[in-house]
Protein backbone atom coordinates (compact mmCIF):
# COMPACT_ATOMS: atom_id res chain seq x y z
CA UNK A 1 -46.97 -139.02 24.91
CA UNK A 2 -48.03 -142.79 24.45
CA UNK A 3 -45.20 -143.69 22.26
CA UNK A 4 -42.69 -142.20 24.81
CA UNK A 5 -44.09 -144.04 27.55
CA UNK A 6 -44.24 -147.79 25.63
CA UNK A 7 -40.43 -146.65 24.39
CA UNK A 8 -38.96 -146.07 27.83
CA UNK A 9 -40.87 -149.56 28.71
CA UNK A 10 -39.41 -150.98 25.91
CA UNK A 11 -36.32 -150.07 27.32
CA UNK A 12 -36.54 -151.32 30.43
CA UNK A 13 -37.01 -147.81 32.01
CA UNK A 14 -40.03 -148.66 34.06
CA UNK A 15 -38.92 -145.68 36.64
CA UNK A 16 -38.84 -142.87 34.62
CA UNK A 17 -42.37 -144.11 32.51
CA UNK A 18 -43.91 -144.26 36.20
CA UNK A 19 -42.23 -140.23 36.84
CA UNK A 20 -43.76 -139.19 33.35
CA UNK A 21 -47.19 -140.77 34.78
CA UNK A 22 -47.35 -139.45 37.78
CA UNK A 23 -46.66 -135.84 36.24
CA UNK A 24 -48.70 -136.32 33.61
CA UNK A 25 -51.76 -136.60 35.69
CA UNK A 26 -50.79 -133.79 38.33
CA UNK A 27 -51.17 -131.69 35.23
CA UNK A 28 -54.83 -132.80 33.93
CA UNK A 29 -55.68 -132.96 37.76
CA UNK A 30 -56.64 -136.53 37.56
CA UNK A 31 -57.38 -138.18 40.73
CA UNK A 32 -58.44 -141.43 39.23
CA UNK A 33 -55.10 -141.85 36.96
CA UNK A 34 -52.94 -140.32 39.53
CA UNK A 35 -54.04 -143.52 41.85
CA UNK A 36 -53.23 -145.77 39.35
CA UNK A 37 -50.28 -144.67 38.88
CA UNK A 38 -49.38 -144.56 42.55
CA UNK A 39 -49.98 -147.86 43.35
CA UNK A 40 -47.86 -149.18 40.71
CA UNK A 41 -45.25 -146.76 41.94
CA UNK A 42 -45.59 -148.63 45.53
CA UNK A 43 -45.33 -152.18 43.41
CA UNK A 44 -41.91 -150.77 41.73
CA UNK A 45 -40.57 -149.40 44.96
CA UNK A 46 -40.68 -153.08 46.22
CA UNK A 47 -39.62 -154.70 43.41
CA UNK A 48 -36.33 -152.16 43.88
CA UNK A 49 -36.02 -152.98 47.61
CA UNK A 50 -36.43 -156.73 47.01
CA UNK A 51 -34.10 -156.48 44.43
CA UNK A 52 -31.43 -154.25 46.44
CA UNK A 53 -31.84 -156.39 49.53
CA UNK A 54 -31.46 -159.92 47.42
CA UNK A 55 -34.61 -161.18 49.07
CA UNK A 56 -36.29 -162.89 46.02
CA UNK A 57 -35.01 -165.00 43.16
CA UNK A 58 -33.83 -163.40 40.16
CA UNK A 59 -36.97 -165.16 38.51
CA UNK A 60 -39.17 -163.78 40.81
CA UNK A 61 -38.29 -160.12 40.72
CA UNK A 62 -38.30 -160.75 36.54
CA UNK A 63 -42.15 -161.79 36.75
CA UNK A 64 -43.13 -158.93 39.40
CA UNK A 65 -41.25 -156.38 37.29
CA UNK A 66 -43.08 -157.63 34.06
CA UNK A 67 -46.44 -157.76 35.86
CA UNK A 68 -45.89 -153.96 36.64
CA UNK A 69 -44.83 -152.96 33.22
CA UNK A 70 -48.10 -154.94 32.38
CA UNK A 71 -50.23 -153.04 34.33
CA UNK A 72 -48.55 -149.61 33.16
CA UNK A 73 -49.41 -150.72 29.44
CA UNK A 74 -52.78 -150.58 29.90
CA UNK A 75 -52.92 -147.54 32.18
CA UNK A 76 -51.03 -145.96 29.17
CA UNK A 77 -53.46 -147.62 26.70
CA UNK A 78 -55.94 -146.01 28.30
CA UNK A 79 -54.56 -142.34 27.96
CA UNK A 80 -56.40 -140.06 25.66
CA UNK A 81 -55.09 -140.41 22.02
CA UNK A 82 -52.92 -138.33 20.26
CA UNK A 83 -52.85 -136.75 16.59
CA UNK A 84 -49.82 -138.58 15.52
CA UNK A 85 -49.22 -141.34 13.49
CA UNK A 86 -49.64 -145.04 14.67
CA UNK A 87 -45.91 -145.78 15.61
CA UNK A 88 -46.60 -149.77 14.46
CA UNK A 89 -47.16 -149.34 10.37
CA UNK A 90 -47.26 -151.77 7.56
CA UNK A 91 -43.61 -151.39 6.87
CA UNK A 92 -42.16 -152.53 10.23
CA UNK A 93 -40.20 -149.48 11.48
CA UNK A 94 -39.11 -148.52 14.64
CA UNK A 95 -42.55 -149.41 15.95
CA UNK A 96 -41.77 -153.14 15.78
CA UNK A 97 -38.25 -152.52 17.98
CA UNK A 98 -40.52 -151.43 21.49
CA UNK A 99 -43.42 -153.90 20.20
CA UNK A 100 -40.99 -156.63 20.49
CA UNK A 101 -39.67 -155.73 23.70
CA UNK A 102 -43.29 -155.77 25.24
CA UNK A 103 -44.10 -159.10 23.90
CA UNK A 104 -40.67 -159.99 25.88
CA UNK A 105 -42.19 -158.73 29.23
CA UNK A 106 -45.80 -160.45 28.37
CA UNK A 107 -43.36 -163.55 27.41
CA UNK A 108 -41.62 -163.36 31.08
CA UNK A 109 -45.15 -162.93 32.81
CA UNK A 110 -46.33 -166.33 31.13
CA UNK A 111 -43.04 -167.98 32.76
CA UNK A 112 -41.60 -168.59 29.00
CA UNK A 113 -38.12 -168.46 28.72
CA UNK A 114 -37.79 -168.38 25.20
CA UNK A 115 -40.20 -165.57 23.84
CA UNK A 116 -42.52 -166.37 20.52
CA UNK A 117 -43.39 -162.97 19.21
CA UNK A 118 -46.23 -164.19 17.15
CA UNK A 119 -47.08 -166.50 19.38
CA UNK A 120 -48.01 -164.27 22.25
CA UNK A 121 -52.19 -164.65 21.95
CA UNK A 122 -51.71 -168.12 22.36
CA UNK A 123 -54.79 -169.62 23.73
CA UNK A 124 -53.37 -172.31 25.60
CA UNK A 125 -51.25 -169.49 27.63
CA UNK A 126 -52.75 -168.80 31.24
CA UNK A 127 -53.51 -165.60 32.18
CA UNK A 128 -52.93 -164.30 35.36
CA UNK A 129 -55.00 -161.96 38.24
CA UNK A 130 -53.31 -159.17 40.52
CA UNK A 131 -55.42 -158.29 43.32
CA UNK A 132 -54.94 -155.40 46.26
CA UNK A 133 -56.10 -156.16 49.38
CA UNK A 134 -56.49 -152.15 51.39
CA UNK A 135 -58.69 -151.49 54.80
CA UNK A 136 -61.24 -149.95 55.32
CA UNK A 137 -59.80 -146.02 54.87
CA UNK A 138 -58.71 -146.12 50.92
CA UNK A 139 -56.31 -148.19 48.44
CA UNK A 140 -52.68 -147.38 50.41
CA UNK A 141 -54.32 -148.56 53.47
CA UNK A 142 -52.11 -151.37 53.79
CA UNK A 143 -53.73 -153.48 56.93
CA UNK A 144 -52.56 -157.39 55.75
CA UNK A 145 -49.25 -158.41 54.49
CA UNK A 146 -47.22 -161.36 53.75
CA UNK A 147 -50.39 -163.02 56.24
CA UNK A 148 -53.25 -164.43 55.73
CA UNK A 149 -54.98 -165.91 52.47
CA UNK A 150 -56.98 -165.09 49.27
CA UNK A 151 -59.52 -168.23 47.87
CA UNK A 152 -60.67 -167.53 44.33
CA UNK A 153 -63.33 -169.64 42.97
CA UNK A 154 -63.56 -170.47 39.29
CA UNK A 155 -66.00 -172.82 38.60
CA UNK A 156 -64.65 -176.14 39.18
CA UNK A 157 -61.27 -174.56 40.04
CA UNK A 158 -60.36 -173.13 43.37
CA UNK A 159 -57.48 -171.68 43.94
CA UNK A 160 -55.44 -170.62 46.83
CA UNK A 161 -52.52 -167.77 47.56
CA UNK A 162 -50.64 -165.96 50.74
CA UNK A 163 -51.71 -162.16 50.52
CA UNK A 164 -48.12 -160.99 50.02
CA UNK A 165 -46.09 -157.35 50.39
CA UNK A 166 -48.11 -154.49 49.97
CA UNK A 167 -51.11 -156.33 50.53
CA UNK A 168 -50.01 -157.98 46.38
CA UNK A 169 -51.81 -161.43 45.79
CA UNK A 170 -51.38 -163.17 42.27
CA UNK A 171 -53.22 -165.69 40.76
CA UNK A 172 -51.37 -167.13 37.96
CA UNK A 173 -52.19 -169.37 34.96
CA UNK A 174 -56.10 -168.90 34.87
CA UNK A 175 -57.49 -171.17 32.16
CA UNK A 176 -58.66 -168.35 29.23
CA UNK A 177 -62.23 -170.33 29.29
CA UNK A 178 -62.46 -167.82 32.94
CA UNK A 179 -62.07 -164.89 30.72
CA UNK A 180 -64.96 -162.35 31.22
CA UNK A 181 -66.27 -164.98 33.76
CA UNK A 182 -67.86 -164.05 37.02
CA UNK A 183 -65.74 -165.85 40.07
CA UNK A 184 -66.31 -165.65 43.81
CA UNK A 185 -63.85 -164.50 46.50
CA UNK A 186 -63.03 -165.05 50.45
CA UNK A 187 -60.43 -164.19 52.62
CA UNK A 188 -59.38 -166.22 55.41
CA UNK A 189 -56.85 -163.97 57.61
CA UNK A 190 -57.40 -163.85 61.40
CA UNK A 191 -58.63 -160.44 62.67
CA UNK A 192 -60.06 -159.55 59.27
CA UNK A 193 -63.04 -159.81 57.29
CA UNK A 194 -64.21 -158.71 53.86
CA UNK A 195 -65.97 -155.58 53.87
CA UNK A 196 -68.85 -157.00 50.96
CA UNK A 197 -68.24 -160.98 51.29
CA UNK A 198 -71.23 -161.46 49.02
CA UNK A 199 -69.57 -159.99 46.08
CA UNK A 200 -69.17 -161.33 43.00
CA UNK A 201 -66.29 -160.29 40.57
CA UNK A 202 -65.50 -160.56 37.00
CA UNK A 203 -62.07 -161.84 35.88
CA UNK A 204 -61.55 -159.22 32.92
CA UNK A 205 -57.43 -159.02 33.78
CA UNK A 206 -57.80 -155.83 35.10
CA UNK A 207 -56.35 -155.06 38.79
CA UNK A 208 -58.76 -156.25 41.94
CA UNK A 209 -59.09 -153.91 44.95
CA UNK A 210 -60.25 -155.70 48.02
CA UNK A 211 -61.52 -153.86 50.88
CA UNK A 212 -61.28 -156.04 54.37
CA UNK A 213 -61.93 -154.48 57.78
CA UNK A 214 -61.21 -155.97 61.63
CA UNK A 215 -63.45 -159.13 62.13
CA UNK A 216 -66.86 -158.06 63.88
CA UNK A 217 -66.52 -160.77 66.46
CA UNK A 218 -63.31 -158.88 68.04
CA UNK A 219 -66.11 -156.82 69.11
CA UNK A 220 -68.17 -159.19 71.05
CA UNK A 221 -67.83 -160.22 74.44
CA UNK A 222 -70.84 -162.95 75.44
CA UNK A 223 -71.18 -165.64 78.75
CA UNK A 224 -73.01 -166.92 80.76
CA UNK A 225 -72.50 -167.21 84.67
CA UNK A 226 -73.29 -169.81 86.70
CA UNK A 227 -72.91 -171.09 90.56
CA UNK A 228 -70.23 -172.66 91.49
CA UNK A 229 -71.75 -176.36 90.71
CA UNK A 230 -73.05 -174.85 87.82
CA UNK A 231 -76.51 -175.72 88.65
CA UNK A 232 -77.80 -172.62 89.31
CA UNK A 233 -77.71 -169.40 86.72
CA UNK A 234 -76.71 -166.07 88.55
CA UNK A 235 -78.49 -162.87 87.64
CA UNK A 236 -77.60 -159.50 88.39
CA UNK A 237 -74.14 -160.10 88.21
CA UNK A 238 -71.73 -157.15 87.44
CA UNK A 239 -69.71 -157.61 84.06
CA UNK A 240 -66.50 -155.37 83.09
CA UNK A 241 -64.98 -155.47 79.79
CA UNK A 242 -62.39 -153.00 78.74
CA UNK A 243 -64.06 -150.20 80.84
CA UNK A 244 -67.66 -151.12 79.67
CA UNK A 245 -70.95 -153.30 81.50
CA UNK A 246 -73.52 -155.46 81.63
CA UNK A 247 -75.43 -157.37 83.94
CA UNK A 248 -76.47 -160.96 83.76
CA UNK A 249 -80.02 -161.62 83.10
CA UNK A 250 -82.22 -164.15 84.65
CA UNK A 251 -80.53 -167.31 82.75
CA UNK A 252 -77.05 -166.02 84.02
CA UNK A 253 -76.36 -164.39 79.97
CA UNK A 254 -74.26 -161.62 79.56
CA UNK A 255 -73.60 -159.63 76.11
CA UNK A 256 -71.19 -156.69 75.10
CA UNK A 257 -71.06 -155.17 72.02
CA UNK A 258 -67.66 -153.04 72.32
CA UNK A 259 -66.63 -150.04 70.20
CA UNK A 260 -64.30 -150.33 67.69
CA UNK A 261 -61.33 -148.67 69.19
CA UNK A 262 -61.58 -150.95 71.67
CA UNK A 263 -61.56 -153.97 69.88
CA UNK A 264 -58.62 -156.70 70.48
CA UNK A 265 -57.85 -160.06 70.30
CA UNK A 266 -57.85 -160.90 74.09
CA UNK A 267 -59.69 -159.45 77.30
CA UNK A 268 -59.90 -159.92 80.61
CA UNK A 269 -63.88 -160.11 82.21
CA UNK A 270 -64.44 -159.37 85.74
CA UNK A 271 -67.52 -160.42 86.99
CA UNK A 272 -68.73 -159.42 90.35
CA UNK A 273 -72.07 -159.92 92.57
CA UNK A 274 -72.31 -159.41 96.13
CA UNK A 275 -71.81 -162.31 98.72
CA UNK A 276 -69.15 -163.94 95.75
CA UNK A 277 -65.66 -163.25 94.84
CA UNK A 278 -64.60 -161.37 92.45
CA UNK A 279 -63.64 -163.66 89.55
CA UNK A 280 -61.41 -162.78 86.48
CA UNK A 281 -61.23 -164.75 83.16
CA UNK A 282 -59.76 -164.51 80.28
CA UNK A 283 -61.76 -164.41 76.80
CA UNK A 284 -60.53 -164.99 73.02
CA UNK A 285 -63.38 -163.50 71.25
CA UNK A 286 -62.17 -165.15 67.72
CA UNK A 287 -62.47 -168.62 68.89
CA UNK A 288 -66.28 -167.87 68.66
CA UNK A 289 -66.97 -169.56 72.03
CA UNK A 290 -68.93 -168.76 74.82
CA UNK A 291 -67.17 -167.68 78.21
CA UNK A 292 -68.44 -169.64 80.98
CA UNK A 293 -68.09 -168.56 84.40
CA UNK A 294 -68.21 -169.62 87.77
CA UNK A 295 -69.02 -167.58 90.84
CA UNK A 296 -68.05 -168.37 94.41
CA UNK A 297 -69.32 -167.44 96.98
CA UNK A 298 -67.60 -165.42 99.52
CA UNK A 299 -68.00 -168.06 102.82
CA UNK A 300 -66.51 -170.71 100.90
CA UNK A 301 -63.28 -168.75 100.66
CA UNK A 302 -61.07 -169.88 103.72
């Protein structure tokens, strides 16, 4: 089963490894593979339409395809082994035709054009980092695409990339010293927020997942009212947000902590007391800023 699935990849036949995959755990019922597998199927599926659609560079669409072969090698590697002989033996063989044609994709990943088969453990080669940003439901909860960006910390190095299709970010040539290293990450994308910001990962070259969620502050709705010289706070004073209330206390503060499916990026307030006009303003809740409103009252309206 292992050597059939390196030889198709060896072959270029990336498609039909992913098919065996995916049937192979439907069979042993295995949630955890058949996940895997699935979101390198999603990976491949773009890399077709990109591909189809002429949207990329033919370099590009070389280094995605090789980072999903990658990534199917060790899902493969992983696979429980078999009572067969080792395909690669001590006198060459058939083994070394698929070997070589891995060490091509790893060669393409690095950005080499011309592949050194020996060569390929290199120490002065970078490595690279996939990571999978997903909300808050599961993995194929695709909330952020080609927006928004991923910082990742390494020691003295930060580095920065655009979260990209599929929610894909890829942080290439990582100095090996970062190998095994722990490394920090945030996520600045308006509207979201990591789910655990005070995480700490460890680059081991496996995949990332990165669970974000809406930013709290989209639901928060704060103020303060005020006369209107603004010299004296008003109390009492009716707020309505997206169908739900408050009233000002006796400094004129308002606060409204809204549910989440009611959460957006802009609302209107209307504040009311009697003996003033009604007032209307509108409020950005993700510019972090106080709204700050001003009552008048109803005699000085001609």
């Amino acid at each position: 089963m292992k050597e059939h699935l390196q030889q198709l990849l060896a072959k270029g036949n990336t498609k039909a490894a992913i098919q065996h995959l995916l049937e192979f755990a439907r069979e042993q019922r295995d949630a955890d593979l058949q996940e895997e597998v699935l979101a390198q199927s999603a990976r491949y599926q773009a890399y077709a339409k990109e591909k189809r659609l002429g949207t990329t560079s033919e370099e590009h669409q070389q280094i995605v395809l090789a980072r999903i072969n990658e990534a199917l090698l060790q899902i493969i590697g992983e696979l429980p082994e078999e009572n067969q002989h080792n395909v690669v033996n001590a006198q060459g063989g058939f083994g070394w035709q698929w070997i070589a044609g891995i060490l091509l994709l790893i060669g393409v990943l690095s950005g080499i054009t011309k592949v050194f088969v020996f060569n390929v453990k290199d120490p002065q080669m970078g490595l690279h980092l996939t990571i999978y940003v997903h909300g808050p439901q599961n993995r194929q909860d695709i909330v952020l695409e080609n927006e928004g960006e991923l910082i990742a910390d390494f020691d003295d190095r930060r580095d920065r990339k655009l979260i990209g299709q599929g929610g894909q970010t890829i942080f290439s040539e990582i100095d090996r010293r970062f190998q095994d290293e722990p490394f920090e990450l945030s996520m600045q994308a308006e509207g979201f927020e990591l789910m655990y910001p005070d995480s700490t990962y460890r680059f081991t070259g496996e995949p990332i997942y990165l669970a974000v969620r809406p930013d709290h502050r989209l639901g928060i709705v704060q103020g303060k009212v005020r006369s209107r010289d603004g010299r004296q706070f008003l109390s009492e004073v009716l707020i309505e947000v997206a169908g739900e209330t408050d009233q000002t206390d006796s400094l004129g503060n308002f606060y409204l902590q809204l549910p989440p499916e009611k959460w957006a990026h802009e609302y209107t307030i209307y504040a009311q007391k009697d003996g003033y006009t009604l007032k209307e303003e509108k409020y950005y809740p993700l510019l972090g800023e106080k709204s700050e409103i001003r009552l008048i009252p109803e005699t000085s309206v001609q």
